[in-house]
PDB file of N, CA and C in Angstrom:
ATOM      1  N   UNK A   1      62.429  60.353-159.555  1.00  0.00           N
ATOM      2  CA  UNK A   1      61.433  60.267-160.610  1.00  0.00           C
ATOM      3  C   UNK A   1      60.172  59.603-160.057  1.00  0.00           C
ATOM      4  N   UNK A   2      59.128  59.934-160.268  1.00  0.00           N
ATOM      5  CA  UNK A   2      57.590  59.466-159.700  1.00  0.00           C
ATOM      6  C   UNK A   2      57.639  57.987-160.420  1.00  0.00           C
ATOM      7  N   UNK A   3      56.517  57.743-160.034  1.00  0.00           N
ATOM      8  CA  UNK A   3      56.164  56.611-160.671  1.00  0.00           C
ATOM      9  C   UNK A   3      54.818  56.568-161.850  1.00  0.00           C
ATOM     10  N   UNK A   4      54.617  55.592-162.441  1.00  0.00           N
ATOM     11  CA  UNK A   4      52.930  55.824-163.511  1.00  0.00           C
ATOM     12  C   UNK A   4      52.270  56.532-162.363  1.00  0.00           C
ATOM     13  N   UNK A   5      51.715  55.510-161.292  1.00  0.00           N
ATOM     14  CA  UNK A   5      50.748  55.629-160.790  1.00  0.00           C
ATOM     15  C   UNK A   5      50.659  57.495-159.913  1.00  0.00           C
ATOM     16  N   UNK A   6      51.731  57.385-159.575  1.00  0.00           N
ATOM     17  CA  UNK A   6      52.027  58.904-159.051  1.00  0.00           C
ATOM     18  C   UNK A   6      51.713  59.982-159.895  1.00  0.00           C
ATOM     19  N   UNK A   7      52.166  59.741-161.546  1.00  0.00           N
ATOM     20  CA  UNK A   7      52.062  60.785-162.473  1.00  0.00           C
ATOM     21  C   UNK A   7      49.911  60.888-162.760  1.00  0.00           C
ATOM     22  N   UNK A   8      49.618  59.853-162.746  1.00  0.00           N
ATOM     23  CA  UNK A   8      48.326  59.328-163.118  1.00  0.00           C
ATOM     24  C   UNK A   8      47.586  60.745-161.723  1.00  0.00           C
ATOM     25  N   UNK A   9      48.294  60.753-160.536  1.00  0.00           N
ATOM     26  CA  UNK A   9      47.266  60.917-159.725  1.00  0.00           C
ATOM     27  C   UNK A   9      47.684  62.462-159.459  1.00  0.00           C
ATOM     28  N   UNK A  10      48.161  63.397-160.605  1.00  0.00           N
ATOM     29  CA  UNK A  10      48.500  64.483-160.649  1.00  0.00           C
ATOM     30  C   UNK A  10      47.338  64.925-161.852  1.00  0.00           C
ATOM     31  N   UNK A  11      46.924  66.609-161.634  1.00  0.00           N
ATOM     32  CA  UNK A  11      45.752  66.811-161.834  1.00  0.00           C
ATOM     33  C   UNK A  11      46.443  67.994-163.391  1.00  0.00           C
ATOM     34  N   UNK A  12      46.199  67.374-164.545  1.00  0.00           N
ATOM     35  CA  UNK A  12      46.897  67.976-166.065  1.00  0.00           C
ATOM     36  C   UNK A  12      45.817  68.539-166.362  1.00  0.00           C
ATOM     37  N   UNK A  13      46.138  69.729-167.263  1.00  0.00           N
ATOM     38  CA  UNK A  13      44.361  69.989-167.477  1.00  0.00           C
ATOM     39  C   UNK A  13      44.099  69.725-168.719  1.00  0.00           C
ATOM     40  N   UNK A  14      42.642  69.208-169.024  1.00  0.00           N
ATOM     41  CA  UNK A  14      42.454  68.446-169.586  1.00  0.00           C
ATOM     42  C   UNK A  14      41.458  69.691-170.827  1.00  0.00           C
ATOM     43  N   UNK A  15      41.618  69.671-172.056  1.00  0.00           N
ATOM     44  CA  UNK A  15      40.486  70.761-173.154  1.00  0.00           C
ATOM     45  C   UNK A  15      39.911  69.908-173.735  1.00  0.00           C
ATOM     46  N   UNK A  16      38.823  70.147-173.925  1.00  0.00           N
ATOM     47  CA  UNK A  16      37.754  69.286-174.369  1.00  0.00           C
ATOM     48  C   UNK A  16      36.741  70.427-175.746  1.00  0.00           C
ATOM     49  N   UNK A  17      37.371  69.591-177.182  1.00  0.00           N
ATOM     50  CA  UNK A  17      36.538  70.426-178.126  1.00  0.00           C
ATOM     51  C   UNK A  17      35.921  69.363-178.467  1.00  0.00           C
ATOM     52  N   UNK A  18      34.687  70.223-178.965  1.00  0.00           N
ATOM     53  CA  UNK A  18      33.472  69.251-180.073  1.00  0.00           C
ATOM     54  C   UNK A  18      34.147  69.202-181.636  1.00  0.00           C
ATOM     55  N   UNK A  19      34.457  68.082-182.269  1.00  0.00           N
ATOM     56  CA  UNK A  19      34.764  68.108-183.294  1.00  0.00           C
ATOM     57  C   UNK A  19      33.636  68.191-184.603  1.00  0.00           C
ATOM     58  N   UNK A  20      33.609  69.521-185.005  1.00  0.00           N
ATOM     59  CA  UNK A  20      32.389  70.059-185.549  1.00  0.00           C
ATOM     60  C   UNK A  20      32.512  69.059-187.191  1.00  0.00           C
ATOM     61  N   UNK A  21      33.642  68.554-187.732  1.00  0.00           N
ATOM     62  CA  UNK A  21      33.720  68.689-188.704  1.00  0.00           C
ATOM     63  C   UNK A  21      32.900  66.834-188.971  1.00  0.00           C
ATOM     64  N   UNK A  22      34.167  65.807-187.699  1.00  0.00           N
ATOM     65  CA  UNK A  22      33.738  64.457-188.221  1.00  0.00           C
ATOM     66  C   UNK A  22      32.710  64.085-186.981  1.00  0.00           C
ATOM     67  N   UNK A  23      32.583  64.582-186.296  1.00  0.00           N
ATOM     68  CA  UNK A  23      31.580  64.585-184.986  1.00  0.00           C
ATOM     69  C   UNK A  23      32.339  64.335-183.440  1.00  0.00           C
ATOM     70  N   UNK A  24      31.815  64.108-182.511  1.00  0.00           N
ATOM     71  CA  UNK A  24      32.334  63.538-181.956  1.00  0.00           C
ATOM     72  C   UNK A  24      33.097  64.635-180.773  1.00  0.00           C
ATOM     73  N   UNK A  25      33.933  64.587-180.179  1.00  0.00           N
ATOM     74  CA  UNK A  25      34.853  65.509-179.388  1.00  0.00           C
ATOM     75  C   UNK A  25      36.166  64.969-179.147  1.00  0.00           C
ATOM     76  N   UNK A  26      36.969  66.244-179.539  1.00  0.00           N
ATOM     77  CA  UNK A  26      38.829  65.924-179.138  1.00  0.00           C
ATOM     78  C   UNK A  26      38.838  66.377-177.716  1.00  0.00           C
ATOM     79  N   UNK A  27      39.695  65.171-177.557  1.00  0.00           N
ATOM     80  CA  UNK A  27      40.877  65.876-175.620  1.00  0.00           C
ATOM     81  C   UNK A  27      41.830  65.965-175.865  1.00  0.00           C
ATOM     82  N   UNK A  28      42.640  66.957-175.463  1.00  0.00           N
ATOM     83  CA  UNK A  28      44.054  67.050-175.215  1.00  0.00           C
ATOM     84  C   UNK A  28      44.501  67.309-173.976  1.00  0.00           C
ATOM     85  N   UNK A  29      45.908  67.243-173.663  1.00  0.00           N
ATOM     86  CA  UNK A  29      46.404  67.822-172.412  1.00  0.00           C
ATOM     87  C   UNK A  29      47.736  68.927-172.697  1.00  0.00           C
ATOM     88  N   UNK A  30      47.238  70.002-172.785  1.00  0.00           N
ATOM     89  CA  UNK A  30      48.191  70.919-173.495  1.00  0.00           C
ATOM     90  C   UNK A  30      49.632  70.808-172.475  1.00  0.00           C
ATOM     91  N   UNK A  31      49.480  70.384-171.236  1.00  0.00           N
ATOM     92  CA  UNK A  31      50.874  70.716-170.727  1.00  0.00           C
ATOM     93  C   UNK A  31      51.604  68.495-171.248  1.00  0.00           C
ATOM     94  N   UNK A  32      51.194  68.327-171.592  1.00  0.00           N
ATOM     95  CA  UNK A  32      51.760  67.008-172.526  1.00  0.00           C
ATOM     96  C   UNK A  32      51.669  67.170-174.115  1.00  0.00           C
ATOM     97  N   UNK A  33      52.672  67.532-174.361  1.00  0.00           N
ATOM     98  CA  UNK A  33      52.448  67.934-175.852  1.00  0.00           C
ATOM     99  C   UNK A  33      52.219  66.356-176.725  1.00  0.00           C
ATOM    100  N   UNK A  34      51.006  66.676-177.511  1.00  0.00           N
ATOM    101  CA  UNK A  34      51.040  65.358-178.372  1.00  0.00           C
ATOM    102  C   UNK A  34      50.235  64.254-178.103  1.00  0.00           C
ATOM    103  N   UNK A  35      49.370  64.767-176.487  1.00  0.00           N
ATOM    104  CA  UNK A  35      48.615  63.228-176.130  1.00  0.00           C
ATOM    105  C   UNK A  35      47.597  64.063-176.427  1.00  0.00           C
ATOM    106  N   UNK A  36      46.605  63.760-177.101  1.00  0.00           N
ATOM    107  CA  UNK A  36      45.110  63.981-177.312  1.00  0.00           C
ATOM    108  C   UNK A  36      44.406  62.401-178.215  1.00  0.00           C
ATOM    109  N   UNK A  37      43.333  63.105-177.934  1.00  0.00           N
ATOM    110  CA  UNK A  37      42.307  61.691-178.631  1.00  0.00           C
ATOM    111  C   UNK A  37      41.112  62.124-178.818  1.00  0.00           C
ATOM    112  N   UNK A  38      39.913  61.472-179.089  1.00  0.00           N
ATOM    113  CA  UNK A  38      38.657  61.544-179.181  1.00  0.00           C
ATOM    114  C   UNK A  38      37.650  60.462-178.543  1.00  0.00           C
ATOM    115  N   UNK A  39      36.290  60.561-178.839  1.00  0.00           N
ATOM    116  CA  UNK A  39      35.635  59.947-178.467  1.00  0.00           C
ATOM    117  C   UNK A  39      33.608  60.497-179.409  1.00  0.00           C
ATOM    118  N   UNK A  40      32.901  59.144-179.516  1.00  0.00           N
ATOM    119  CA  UNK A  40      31.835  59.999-180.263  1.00  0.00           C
ATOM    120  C   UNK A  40      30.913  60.451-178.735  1.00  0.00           C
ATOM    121  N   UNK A  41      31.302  60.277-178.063  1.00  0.00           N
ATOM    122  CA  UNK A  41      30.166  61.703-177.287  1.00  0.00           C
ATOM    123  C   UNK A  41      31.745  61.751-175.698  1.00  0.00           C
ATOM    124  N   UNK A  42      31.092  62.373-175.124  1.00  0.00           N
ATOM    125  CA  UNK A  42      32.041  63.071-173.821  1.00  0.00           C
ATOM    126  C   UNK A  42      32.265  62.273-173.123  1.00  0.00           C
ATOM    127  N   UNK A  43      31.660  61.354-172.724  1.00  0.00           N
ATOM    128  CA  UNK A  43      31.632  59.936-172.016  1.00  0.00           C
ATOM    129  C   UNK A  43      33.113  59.171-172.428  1.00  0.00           C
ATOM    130  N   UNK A  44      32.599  58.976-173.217  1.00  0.00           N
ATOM    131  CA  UNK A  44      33.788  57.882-174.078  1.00  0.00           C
ATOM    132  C   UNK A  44      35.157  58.527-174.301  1.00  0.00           C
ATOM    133  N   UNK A  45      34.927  60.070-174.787  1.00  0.00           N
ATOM    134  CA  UNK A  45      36.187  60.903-175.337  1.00  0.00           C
ATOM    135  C   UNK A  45      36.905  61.155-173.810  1.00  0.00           C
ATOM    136  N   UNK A  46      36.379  61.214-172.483  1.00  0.00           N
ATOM    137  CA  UNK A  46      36.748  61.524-170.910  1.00  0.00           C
ATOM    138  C   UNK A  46      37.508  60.008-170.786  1.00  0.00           C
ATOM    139  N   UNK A  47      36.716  58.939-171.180  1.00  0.00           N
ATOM    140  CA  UNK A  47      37.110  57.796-170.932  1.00  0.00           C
ATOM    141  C   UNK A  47      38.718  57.521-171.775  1.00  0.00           C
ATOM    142  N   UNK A  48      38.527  57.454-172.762  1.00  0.00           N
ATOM    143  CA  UNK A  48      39.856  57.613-173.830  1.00  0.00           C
ATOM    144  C   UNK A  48      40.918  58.677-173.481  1.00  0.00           C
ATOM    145  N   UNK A  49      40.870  59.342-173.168  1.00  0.00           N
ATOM    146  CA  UNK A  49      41.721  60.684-172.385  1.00  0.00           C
ATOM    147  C   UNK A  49      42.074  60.066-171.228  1.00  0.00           C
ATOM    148  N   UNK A  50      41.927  59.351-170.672  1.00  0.00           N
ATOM    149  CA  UNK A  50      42.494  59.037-169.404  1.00  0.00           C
ATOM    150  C   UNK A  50      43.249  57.767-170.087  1.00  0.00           C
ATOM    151  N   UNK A  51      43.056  57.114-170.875  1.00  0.00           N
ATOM    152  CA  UNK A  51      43.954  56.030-171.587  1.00  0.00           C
ATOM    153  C   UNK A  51      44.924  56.736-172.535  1.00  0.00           C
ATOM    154  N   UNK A  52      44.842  57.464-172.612  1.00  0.00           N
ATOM    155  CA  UNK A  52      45.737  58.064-173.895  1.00  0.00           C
ATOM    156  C   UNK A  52      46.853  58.931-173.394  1.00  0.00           C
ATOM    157  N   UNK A  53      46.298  59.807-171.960  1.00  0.00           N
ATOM    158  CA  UNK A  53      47.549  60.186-170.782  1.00  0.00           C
ATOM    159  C   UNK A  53      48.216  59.122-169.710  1.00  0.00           C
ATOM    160  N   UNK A  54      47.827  57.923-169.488  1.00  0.00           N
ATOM    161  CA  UNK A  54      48.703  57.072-169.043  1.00  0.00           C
ATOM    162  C   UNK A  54      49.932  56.282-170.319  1.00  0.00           C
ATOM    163  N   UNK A  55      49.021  55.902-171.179  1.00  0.00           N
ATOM    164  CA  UNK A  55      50.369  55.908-172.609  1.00  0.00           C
ATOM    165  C   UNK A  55      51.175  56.809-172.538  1.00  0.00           C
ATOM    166  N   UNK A  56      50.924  57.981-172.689  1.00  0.00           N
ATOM    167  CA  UNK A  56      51.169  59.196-172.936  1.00  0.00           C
ATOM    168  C   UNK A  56      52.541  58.988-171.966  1.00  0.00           C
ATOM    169  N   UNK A  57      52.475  59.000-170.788  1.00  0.00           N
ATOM    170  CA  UNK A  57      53.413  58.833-169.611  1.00  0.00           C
ATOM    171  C   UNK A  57      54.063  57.808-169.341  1.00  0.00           C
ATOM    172  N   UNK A  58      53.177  56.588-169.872  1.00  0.00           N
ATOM    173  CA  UNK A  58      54.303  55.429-169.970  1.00  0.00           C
ATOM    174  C   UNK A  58      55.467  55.750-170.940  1.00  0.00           C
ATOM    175  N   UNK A  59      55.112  56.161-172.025  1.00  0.00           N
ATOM    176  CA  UNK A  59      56.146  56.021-173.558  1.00  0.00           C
ATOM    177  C   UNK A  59      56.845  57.142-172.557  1.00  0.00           C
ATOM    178  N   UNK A  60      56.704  58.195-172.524  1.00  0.00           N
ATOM    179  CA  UNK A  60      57.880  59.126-172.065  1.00  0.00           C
ATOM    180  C   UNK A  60      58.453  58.855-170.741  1.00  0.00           C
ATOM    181  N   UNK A  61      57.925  57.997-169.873  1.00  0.00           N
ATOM    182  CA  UNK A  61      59.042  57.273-168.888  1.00  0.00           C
ATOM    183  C   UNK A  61      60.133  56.221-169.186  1.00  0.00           C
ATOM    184  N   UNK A  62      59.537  55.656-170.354  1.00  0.00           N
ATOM    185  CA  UNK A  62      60.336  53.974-170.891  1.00  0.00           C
ATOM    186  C   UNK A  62      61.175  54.677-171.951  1.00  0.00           C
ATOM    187  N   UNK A  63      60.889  55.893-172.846  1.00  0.00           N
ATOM    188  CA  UNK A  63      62.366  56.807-173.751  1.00  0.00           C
ATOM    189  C   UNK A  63      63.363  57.639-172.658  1.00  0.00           C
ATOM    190  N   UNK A  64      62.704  57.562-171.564  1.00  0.00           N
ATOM    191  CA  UNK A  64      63.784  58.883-170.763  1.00  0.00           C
ATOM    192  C   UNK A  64      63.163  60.578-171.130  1.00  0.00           C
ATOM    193  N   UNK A  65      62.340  60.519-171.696  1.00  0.00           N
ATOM    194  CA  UNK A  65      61.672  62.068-171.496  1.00  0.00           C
ATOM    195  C   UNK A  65      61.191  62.515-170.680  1.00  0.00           C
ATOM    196  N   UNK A  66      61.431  64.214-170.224  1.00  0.00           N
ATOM    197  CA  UNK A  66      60.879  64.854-169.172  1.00  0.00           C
ATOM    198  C   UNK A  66      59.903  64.907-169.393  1.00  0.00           C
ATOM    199  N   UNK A  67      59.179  64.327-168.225  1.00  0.00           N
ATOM    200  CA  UNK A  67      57.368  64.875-167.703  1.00  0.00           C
ATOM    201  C   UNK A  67      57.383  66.060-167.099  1.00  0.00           C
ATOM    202  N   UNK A  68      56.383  66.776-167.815  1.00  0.00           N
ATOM    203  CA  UNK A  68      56.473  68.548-167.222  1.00  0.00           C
ATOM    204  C   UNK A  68      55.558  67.929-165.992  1.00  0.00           C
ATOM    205  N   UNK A  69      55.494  68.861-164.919  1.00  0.00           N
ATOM    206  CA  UNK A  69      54.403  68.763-163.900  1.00  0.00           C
ATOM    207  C   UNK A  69      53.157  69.638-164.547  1.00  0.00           C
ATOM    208  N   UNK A  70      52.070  69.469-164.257  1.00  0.00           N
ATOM    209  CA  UNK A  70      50.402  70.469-164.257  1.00  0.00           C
ATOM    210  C   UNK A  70      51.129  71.410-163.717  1.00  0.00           C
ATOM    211  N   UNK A  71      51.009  72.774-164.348  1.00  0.00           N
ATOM    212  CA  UNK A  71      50.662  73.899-164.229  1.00  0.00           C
ATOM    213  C   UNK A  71      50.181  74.493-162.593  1.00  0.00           C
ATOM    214  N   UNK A  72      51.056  75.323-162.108  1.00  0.00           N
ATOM    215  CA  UNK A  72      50.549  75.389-160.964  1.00  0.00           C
ATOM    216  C   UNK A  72      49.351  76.310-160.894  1.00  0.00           C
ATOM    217  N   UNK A  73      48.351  76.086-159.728  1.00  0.00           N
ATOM    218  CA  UNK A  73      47.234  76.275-159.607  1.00  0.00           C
ATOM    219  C   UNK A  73      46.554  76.891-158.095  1.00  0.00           C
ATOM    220  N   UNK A  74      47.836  76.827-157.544  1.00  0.00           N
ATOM    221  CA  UNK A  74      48.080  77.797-156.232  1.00  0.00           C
ATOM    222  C   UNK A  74      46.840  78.857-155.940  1.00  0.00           C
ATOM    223  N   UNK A  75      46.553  79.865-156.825  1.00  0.00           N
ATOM    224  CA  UNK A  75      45.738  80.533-156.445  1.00  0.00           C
ATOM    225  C   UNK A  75      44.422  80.801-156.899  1.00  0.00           C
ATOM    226  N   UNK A  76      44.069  79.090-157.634  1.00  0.00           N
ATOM    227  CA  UNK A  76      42.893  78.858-157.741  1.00  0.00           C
ATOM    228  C   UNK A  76      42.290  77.299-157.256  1.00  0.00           C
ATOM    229  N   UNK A  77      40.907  77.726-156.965  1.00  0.00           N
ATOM    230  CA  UNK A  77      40.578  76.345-155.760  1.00  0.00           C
ATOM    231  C   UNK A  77      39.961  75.663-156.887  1.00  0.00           C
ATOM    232  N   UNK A  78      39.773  75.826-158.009  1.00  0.00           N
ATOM    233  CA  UNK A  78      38.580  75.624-159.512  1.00  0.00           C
ATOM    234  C   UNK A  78      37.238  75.206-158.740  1.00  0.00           C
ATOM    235  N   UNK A  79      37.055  75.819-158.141  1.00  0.00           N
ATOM    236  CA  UNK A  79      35.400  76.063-157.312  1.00  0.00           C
ATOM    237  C   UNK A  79      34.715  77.280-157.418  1.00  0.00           C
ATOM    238  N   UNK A  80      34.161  77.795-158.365  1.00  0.00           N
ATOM    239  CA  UNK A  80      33.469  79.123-157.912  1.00  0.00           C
ATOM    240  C   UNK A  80      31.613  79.224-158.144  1.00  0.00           C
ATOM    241  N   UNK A  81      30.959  80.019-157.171  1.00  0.00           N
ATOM    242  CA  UNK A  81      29.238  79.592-157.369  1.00  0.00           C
ATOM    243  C   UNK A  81      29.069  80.284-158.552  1.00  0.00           C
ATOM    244  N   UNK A  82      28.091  79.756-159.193  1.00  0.00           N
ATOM    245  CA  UNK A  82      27.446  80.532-159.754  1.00  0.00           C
ATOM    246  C   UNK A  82      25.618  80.264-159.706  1.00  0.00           C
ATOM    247  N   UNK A  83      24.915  81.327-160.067  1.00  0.00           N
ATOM    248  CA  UNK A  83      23.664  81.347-160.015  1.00  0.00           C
ATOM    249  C   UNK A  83      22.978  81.111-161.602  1.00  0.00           C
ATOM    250  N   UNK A  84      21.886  80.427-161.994  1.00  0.00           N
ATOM    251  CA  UNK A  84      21.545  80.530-162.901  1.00  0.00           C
ATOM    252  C   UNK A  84      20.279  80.034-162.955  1.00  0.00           C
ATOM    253  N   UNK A  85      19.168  80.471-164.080  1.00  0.00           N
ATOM    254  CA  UNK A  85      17.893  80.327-164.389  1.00  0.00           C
ATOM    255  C   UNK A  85      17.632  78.929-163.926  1.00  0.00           C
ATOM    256  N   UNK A  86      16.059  78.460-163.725  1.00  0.00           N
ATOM    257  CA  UNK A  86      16.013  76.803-162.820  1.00  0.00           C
ATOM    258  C   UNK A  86      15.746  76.315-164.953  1.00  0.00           C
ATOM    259  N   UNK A  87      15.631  77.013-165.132  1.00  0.00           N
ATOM    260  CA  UNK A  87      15.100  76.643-166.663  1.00  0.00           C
ATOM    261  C   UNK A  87      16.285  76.074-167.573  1.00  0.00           C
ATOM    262  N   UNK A  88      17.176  77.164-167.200  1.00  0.00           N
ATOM    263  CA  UNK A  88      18.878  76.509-167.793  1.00  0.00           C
ATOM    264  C   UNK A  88      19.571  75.060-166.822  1.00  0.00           C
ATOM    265  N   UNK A  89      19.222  75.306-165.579  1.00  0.00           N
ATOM    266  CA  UNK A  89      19.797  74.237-164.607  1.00  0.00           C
ATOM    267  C   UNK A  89      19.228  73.018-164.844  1.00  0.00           C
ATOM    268  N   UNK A  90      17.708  72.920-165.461  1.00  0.00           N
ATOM    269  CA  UNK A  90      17.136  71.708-165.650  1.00  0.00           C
ATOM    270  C   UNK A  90      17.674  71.312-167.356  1.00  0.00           C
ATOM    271  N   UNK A  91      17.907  72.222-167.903  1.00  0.00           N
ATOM    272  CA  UNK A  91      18.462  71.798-169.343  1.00  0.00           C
ATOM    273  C   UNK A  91      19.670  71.273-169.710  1.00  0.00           C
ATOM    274  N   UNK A  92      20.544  72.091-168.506  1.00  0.00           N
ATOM    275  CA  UNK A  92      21.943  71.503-168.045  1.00  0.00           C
ATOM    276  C   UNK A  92      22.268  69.817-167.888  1.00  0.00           C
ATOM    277  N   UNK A  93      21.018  69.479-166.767  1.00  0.00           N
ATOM    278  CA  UNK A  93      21.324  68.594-165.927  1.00  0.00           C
ATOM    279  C   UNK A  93      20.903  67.807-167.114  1.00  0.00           C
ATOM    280  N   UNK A  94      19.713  67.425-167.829  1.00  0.00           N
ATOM    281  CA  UNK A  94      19.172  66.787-168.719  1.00  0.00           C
ATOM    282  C   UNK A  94      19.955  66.359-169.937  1.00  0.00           C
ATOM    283  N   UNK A  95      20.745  67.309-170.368  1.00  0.00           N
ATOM    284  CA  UNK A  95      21.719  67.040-171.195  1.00  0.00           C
ATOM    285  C   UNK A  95      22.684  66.339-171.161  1.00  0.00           C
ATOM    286  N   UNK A  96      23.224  66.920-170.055  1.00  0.00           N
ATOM    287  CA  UNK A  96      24.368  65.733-169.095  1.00  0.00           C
ATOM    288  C   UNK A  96      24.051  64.437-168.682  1.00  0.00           C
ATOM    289  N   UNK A  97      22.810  64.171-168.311  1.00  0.00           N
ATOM    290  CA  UNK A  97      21.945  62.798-168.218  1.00  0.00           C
ATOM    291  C   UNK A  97      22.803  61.997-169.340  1.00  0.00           C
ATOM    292  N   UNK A  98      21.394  63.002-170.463  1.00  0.00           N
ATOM    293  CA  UNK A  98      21.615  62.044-172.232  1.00  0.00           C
ATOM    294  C   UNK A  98      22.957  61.736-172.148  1.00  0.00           C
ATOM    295  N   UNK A  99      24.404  62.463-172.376  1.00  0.00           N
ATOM    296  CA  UNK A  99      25.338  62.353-172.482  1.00  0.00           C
ATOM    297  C   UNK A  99      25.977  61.309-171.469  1.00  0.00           C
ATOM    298  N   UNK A 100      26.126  60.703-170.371  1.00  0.00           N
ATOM    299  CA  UNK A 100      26.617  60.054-169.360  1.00  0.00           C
ATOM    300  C   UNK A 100      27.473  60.587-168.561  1.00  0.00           C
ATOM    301  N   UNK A 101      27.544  61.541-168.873  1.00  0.00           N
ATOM    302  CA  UNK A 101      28.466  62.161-167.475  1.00  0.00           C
ATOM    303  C   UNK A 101      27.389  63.533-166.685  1.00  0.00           C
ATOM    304  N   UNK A 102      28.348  63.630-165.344  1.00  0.00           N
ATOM    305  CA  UNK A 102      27.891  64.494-164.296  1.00  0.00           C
ATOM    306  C   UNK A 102      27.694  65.847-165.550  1.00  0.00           C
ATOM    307  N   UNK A 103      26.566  66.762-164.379  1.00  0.00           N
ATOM    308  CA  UNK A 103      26.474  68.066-164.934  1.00  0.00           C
ATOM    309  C   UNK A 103      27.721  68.679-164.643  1.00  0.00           C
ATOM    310  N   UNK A 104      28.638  68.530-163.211  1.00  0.00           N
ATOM    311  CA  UNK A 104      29.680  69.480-163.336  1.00  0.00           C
ATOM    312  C   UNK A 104      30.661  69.027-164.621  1.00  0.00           C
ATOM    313  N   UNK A 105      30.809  67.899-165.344  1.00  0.00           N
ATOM    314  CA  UNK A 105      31.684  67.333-166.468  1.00  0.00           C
ATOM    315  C   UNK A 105      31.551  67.703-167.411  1.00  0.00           C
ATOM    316  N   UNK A 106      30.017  68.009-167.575  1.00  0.00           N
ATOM    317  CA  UNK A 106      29.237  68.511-168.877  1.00  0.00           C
ATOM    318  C   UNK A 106      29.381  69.789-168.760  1.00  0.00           C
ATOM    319  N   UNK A 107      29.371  71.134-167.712  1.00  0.00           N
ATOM    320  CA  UNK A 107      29.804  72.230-167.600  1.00  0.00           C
ATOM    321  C   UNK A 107      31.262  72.603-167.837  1.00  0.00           C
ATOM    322  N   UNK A 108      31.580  72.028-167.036  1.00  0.00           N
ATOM    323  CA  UNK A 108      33.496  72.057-167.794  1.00  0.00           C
ATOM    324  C   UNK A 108      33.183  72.025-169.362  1.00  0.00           C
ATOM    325  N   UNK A 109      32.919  70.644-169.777  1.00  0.00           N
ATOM    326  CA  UNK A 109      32.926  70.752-170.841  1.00  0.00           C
ATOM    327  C   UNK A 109      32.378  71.995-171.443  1.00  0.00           C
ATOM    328  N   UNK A 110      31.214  72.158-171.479  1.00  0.00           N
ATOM    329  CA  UNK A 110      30.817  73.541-172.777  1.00  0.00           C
ATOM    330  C   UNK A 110      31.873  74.941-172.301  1.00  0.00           C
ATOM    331  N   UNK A 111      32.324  75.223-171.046  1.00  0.00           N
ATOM    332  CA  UNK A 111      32.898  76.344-171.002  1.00  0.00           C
ATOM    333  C   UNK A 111      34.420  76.040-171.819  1.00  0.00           C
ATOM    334  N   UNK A 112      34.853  75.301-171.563  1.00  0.00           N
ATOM    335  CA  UNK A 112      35.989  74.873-171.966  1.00  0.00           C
ATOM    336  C   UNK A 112      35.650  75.245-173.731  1.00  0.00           C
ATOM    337  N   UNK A 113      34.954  74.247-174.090  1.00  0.00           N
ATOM    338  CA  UNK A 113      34.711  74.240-175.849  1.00  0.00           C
ATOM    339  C   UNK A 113      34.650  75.883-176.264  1.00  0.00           C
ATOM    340  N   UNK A 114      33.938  76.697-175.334  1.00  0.00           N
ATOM    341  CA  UNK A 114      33.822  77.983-175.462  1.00  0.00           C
ATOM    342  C   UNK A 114      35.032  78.995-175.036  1.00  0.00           C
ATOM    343  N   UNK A 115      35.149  78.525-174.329  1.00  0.00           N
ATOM    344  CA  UNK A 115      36.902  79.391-174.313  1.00  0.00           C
ATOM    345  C   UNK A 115      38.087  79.202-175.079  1.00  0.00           C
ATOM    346  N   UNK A 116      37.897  77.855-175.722  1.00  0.00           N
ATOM    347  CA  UNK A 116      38.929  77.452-177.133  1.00  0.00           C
ATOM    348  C   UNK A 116      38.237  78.517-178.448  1.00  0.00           C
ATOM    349  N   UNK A 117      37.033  78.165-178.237  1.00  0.00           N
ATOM    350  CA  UNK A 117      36.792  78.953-179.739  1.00  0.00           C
ATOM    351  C   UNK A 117      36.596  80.670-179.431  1.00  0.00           C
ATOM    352  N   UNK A 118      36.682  81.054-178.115  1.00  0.00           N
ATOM    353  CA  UNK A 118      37.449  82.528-178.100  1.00  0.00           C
ATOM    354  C   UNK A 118      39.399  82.796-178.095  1.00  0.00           C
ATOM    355  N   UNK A 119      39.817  81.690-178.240  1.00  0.00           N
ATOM    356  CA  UNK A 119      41.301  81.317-178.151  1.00  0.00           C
ATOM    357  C   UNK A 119      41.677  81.579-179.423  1.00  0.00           C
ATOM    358  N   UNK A 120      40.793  81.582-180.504  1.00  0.00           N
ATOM    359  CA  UNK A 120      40.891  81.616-182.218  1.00  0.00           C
ATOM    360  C   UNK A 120      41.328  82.847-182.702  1.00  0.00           C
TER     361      UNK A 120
END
């Protein structure tokens, strides 16, 4: 059996929606059923998601429950280029500023939010 710190340094994937209704954004980790949380902007909700999957893994090490492993990912590097307008890249980056996290965090994020609400 791994340890916290071992489970901690395994890569779960993480969905990130905007919660349209009370504000703010949910995380979950779909291959941990049951750990999700929030946060009022991405910063905080990234920050809380990483506290809420070490709970998450403590409680199910200290009951005796199986930890699934992440999803294997073998034949993807999650690196791919893309090209885009300098007009969108500066709106990107700017946004991600306001918000406190990197543009690649803030990109995850909106594709992600956008591939849940084609998931509907």
């Amino acid at each position: 059996m791994k340890t916290l710190s071992e489970y901690m340094q395994l890569s779960y994937r993480m969905e990130i929606v905007e919660d349209t209704e009370e504000g703010g954004y949910v995380i979950s980790y779909p291959e941990l059923p049951g750990c999700i949380t929030s946060g009022d902007d991405i910063a905080s909700a990234v920050k809380n998601a990483e506290e809420a999957r070490r709970e998450w893994l403590a409680a199910a090490m200290e009951s005796g429950q199986s930890i699934p492993e992440p999803g294997s990912s073998e034949n993807y590097s999650g690196q791919f280029k893309l090209r885009l307008p300098k007009s969108l890249h500066r709106a990107l980056a700017e946004q991600s500023k306001r918000e406190g996290v990197s543009m690649n965090q803030y990109c995850v994020f909106l594709l992600s939010n956008n591939h849940a609400m084609h998931l509907k």
